[in-house]
Protein backbone atom coordinates (compact mmCIF):
# COMPACT_ATOMS: atom_id res chain seq x y z
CA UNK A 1 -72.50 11.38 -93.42
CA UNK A 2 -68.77 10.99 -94.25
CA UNK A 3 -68.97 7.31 -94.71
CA UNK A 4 -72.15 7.69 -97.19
CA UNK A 5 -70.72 10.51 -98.86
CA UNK A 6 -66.96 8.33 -99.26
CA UNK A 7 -69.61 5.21 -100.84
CA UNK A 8 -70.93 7.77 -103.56
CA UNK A 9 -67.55 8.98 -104.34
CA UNK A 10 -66.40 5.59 -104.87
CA UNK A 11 -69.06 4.38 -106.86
CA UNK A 12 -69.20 7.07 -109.22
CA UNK A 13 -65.60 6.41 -109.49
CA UNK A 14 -66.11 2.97 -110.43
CA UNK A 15 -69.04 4.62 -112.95
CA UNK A 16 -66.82 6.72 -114.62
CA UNK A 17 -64.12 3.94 -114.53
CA UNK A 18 -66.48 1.51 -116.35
CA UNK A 19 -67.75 4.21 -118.87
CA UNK A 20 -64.14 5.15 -120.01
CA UNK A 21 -63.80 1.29 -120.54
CA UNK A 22 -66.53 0.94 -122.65
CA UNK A 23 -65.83 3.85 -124.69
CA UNK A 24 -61.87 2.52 -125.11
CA UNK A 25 -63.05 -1.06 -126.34
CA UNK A 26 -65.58 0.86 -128.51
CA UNK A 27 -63.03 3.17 -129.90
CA UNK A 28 -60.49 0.14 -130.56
CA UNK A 29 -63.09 -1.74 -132.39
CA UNK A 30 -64.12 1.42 -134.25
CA UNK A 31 -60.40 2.31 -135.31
CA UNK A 32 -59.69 -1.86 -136.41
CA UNK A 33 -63.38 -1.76 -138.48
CA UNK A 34 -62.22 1.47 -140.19
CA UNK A 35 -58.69 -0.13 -141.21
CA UNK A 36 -60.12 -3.10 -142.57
CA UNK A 37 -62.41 -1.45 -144.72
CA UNK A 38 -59.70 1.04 -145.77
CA UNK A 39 -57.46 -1.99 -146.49
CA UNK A 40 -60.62 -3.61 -148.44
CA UNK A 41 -61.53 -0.87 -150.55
CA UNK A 42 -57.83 -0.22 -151.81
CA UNK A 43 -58.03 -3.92 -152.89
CA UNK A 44 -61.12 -4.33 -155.11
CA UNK A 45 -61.17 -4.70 -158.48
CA UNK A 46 -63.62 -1.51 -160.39
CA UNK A 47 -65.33 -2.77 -164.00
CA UNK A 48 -65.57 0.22 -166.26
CA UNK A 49 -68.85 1.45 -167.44
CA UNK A 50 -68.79 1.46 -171.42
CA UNK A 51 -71.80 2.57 -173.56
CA UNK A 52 -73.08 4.56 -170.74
CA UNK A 53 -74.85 6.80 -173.37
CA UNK A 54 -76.25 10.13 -172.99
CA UNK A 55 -79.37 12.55 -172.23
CA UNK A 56 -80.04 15.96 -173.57
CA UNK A 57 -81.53 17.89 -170.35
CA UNK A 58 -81.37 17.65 -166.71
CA UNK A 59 -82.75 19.51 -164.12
CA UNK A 60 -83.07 19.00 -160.60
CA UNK A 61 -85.58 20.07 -158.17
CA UNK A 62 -84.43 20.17 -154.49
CA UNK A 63 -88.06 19.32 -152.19
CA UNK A 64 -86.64 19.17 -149.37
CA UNK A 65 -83.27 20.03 -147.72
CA UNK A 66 -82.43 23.19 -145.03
CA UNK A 67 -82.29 26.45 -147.19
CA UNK A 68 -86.14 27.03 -148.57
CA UNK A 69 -86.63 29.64 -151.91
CA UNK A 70 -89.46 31.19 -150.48
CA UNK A 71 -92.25 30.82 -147.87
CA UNK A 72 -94.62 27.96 -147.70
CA UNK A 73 -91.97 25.73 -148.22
CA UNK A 74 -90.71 23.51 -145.41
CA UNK A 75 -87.06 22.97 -144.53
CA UNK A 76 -85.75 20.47 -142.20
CA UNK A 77 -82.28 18.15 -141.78
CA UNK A 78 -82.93 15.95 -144.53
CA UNK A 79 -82.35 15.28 -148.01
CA UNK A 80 -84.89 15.14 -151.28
CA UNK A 81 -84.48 15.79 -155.04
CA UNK A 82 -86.23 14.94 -157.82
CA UNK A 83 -84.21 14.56 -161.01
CA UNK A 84 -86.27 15.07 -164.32
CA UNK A 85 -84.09 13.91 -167.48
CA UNK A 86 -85.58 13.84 -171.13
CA UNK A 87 -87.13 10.52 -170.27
CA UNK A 88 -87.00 9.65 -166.23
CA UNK A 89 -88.44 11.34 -163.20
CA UNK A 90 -86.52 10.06 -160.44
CA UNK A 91 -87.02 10.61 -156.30
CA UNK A 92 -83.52 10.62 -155.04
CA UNK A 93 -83.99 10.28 -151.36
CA UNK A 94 -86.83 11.05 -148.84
CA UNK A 95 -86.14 13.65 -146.46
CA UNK A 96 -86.55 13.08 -142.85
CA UNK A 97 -89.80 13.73 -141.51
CA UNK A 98 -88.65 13.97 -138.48
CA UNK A 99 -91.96 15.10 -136.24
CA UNK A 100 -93.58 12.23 -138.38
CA UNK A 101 -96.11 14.03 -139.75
CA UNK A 102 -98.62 13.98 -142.64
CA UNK A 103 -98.09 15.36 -144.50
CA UNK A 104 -94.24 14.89 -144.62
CA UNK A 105 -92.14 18.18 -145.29
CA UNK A 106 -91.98 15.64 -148.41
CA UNK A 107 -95.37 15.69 -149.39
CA UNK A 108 -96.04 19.02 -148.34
CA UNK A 109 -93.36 20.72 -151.02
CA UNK A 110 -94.13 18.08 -153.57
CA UNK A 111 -97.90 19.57 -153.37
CA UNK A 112 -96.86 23.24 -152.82
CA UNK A 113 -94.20 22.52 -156.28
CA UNK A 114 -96.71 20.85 -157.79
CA UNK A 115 -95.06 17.34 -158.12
CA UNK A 116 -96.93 14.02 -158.14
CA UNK A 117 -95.99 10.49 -156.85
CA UNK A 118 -97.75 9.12 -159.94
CA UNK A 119 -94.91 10.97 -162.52
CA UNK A 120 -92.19 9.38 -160.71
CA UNK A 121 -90.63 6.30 -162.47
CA UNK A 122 -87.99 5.39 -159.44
CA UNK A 123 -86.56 5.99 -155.88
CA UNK A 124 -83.28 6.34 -155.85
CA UNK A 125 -81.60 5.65 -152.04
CA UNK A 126 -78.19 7.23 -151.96
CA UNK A 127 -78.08 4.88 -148.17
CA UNK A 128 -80.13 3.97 -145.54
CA UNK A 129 -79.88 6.95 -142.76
CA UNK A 130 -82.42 8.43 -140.98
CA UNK A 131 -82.78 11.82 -142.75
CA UNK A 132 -82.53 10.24 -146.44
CA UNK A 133 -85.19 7.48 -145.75
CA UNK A 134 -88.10 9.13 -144.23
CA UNK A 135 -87.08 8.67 -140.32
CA UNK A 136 -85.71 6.18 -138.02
CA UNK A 137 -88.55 3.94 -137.73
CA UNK A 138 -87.93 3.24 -141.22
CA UNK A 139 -84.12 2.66 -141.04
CA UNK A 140 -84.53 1.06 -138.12
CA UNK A 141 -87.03 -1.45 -140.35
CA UNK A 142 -84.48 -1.16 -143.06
CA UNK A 143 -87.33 0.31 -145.43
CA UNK A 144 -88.23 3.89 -146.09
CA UNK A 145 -91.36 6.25 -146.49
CA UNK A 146 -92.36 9.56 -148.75
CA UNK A 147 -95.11 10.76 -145.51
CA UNK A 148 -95.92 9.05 -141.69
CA UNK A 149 -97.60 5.68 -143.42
CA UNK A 150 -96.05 4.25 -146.57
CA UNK A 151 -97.83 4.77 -149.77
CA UNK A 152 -98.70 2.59 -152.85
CA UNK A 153 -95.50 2.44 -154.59
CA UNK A 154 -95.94 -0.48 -157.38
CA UNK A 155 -94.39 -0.29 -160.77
CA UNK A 156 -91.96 1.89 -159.81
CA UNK A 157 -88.22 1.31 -159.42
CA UNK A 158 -86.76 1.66 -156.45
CA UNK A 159 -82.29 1.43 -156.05
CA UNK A 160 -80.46 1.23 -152.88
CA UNK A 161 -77.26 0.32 -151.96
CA UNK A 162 -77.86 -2.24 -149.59
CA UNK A 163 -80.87 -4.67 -148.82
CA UNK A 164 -83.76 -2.86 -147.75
CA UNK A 165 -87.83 -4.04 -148.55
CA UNK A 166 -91.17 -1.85 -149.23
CA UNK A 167 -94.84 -3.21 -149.72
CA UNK A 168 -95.12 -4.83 -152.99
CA UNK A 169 -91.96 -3.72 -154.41
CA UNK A 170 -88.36 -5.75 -155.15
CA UNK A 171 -86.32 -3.16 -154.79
CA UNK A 172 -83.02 -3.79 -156.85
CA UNK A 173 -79.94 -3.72 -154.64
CA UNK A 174 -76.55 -2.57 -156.34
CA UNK A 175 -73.40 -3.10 -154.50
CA UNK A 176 -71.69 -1.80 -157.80
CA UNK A 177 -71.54 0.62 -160.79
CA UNK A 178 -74.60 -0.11 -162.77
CA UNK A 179 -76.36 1.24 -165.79
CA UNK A 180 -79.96 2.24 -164.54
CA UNK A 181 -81.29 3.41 -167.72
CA UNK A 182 -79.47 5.09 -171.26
CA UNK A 183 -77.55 7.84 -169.81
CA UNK A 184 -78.32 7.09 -165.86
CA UNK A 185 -75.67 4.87 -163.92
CA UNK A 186 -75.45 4.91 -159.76
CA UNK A 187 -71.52 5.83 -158.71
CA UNK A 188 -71.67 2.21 -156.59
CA UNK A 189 -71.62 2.51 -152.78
CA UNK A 190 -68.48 3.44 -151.32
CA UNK A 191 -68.18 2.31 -147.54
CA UNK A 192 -67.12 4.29 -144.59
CA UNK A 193 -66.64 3.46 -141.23
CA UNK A 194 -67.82 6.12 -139.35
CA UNK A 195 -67.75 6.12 -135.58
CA UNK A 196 -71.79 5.83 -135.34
CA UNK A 197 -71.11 3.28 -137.83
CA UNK A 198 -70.47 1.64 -140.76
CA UNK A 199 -72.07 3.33 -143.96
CA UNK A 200 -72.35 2.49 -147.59
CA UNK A 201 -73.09 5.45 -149.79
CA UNK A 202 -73.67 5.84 -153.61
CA UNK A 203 -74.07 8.43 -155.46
CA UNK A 204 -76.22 9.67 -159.24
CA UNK A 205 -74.54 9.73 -161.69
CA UNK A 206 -76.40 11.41 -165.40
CA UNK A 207 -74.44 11.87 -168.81
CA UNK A 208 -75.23 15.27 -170.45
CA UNK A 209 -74.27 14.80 -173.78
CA UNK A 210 -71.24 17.22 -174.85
CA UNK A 211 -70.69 17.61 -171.08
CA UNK A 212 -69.89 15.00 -169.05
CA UNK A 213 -71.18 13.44 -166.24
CA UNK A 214 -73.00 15.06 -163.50
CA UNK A 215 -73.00 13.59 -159.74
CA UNK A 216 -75.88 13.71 -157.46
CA UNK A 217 -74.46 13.28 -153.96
CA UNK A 218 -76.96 12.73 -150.80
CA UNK A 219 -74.60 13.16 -147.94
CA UNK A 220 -70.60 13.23 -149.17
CA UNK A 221 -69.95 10.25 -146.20
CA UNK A 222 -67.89 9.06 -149.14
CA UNK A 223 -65.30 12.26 -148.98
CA UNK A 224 -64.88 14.38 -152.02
CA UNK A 225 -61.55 12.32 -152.98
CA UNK A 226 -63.27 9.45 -153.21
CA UNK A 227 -66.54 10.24 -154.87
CA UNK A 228 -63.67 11.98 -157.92
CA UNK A 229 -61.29 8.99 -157.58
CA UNK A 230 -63.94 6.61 -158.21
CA UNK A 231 -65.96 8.55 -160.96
CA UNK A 232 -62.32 8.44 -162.94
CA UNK A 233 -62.11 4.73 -162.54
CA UNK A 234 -66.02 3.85 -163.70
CA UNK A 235 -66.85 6.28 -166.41
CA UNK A 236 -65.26 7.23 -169.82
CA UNK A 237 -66.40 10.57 -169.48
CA UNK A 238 -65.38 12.95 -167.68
CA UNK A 239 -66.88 15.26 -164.91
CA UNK A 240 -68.92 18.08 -165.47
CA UNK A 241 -70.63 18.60 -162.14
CA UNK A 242 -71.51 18.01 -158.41
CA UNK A 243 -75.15 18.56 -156.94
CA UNK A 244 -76.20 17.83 -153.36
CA UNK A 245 -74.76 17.10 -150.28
CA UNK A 246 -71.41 16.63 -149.01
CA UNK A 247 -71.19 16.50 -145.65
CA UNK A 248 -69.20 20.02 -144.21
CA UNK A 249 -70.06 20.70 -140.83
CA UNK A 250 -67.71 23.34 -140.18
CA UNK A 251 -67.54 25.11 -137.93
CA UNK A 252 -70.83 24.17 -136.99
CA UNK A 253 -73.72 21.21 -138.22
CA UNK A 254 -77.61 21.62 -138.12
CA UNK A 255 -78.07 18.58 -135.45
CA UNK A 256 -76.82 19.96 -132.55
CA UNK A 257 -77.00 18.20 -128.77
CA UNK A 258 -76.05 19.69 -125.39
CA UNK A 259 -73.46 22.03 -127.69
CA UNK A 260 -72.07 19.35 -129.42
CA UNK A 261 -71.94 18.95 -133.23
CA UNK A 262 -73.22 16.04 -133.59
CA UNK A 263 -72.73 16.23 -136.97
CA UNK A 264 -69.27 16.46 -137.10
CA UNK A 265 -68.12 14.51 -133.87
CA UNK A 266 -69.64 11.08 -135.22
CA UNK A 267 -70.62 11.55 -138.79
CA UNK A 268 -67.30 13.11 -140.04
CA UNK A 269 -63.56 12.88 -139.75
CA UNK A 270 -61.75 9.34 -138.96
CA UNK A 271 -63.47 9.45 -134.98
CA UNK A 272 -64.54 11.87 -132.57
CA UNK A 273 -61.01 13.67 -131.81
CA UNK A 274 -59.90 13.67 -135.34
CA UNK A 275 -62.96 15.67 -137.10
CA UNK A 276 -63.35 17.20 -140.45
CA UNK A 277 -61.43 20.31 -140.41
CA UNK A 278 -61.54 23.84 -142.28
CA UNK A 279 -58.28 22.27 -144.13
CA UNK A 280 -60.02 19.63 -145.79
CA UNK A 281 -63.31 22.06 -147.15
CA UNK A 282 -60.07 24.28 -148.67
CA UNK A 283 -58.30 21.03 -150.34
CA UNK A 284 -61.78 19.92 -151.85
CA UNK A 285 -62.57 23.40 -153.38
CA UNK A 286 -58.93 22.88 -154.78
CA UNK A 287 -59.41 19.42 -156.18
CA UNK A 288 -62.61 20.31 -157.80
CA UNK A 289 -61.02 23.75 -159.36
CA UNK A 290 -58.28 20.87 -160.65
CA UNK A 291 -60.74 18.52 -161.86
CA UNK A 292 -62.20 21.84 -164.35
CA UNK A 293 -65.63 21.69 -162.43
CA UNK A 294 -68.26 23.43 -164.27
CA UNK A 295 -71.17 22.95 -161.98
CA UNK A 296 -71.41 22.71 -158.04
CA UNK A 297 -74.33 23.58 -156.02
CA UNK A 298 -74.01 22.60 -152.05
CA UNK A 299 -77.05 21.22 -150.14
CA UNK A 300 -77.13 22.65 -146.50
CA UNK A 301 -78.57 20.22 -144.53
CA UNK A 302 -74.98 19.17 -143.87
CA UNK A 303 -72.74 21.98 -144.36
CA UNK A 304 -73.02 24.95 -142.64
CA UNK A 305 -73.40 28.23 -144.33
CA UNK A 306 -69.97 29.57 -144.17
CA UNK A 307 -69.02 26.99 -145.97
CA UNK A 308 -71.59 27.76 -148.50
CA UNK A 309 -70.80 31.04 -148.79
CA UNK A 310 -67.43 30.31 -149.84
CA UNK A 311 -68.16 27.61 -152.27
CA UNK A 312 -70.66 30.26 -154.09
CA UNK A 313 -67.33 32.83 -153.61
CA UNK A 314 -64.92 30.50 -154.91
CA UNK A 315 -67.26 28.99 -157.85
CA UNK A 316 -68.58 32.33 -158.95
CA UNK A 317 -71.16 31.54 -161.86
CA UNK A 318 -70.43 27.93 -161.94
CA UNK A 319 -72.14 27.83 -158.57
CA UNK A 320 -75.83 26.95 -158.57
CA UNK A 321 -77.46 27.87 -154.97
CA UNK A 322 -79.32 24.68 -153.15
CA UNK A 323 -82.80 25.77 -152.17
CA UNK A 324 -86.20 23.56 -152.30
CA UNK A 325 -88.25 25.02 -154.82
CA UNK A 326 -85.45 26.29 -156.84
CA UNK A 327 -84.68 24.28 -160.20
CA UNK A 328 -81.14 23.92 -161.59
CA UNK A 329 -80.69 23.15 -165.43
CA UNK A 330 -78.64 21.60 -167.58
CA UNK A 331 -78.91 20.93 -171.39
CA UNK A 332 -77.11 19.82 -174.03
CA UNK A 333 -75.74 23.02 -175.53
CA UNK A 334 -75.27 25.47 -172.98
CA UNK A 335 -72.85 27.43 -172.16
């Protein structure tokens, strides 16, 4: 018995020994990928956007995130807007679906809210995870889907920030700043290396006239400095607004494992002992107070509520509360 039990001992010994190895090289090769990039993105070269023009109204439409306006509405850890201008309908992201069901939590609001497929001119990807592209089958296929089975897409537009394919669509891939239509430009993907991976991100970016430019953000992997740092450099005009997502798991995400936030541990933060702090959420809300921000509304599929809760304290009327089924408007003219 003593020699068996001495042979288990020392082979989970050499188990643990092994797994501590492979998490070391991992971590190494995680900490070199995320200096590169760092060292990369401080070296490119940003062309302005000029003649960006402008629209009179926007309004978004959350379908699908975690907070819910009312009952009969389905919530879940994923992402969905739909951004109506005066002459664009645009599906900026597509949830999660994450039992794979149909109909989608997608589908299901879009009938409950009374949106259809057929007014939508374009998909808009902010990047390929799971829980912006309709599940991991899909990202694993590099594609995406509104319900379980893709639908019949064609003549619509469809933007992503890196190379993805759907049934008898080109999807148009922009690895920069572009003009999408008069008054419409994507902020161009910002990378990340985050330690489940590398990420490119990009954000919406609309032009109310006699306002300034409001960002739809999917997820925030970006960081706050960033997404403002780079919205400086591209655009002539200046911010008005942030809507969406931006990534705050503090103290606690919505994906949670065993008691761990997964959230936080491997989607946030440089790697899994250096995570996104209370600090940072506090020197955000004071860069955006210094950048004069009119608008913010925070999506919670990534932040937790306290951190909500003090965005809406700090931001008093400026804040606009992220709930599917709950529009937020903006027009040219108001106050």
């Amino acid at each position: 018995m003593r020699k068996g039990s001495k042979i288990i001992r020392n082979i989970l010994v050499i188990l643990l020994v092994l797994i501590l190895s492979i998490f070391g090289m991992y971590f190494q090769n995680h900490d070199e990928k995320r200096k590169e990039l760092e060292g990369l993105w401080k070296e490119r070269r940003v062309s302005k956007i000029r003649n960006l023009g402008s629209v009179k109204t926007l309004s978004i439409l959350p379908l699908v995130n975690w907070h819910t306006s009312r009952t009969g509405l389905r919530g879940e850890t994923g992402v969905s807007y739909l951004i109506v201008t005066d002459h664009k309908h645009i599906l900026f992201d597509v949830a999660h679906n994450a039992k794979e069901e149909s109909p989608s939590p997608l589908v299901h609001n879009m009938k409950e809210l009374g949106i259809s497929v057929e007014r939508v001119d374009a998909i808009f990807l902010s990047h390929l995870h799971f829980d912006h592209v309709g599940g991991k089958k899909w990202e694993k296929n590099k594609t995406f889907s509104l319900d379980k089975e893709q639908i019949d897409l064609s003549g619509k537009d469809v933007f992503a920030p890196v190379e993805i394919r759907y049934p008898k669509i080109h999807p148009k891939i922009l690895s920069e700043s572009t003009i999408l239509y008069p008054g419409i430009a994507n902020l161009g993907p910002i990378p990340r290396q985050l330690f489940m991976g590398k990420i490119e991100e990009q954000a919406l970016a609309i032009h109310i006239r006699g306002k300034g430019i409001v960002l739809i953000s999917g997820c925030g992997h970006q960081t706050l400095p960033k997404i403002l740092e780079e919205v400086e450099k591209v655009f002539e005009e200046k911010i008005y607004g942030i809507v969406g997502d931006l990534h705050y798991p503090v103290p606690d995400g919505r994906l949670q494992f065993l008691g761990l936030n997964l959230q936080r541990i491997f989607a946030s933060g440089t790697d899994p002992f250096h995570t996104i702090q209370e600090k940072e959420v506090i020197e955000d809300i004071r860069l955006l107070k210094n950048k004069n921000i009119s608008l913010i509304g925070i999506g919670g599929h990534d932040s937790s509520d306290e951190v909500i809760r003090k965005f809406e304290t700090e931001f008093g009327k400026s804040y606009r509360r992220v709930r599917v089924g709950d529009w937020i408007h903006v027009a040219e003219g108001d106050r």
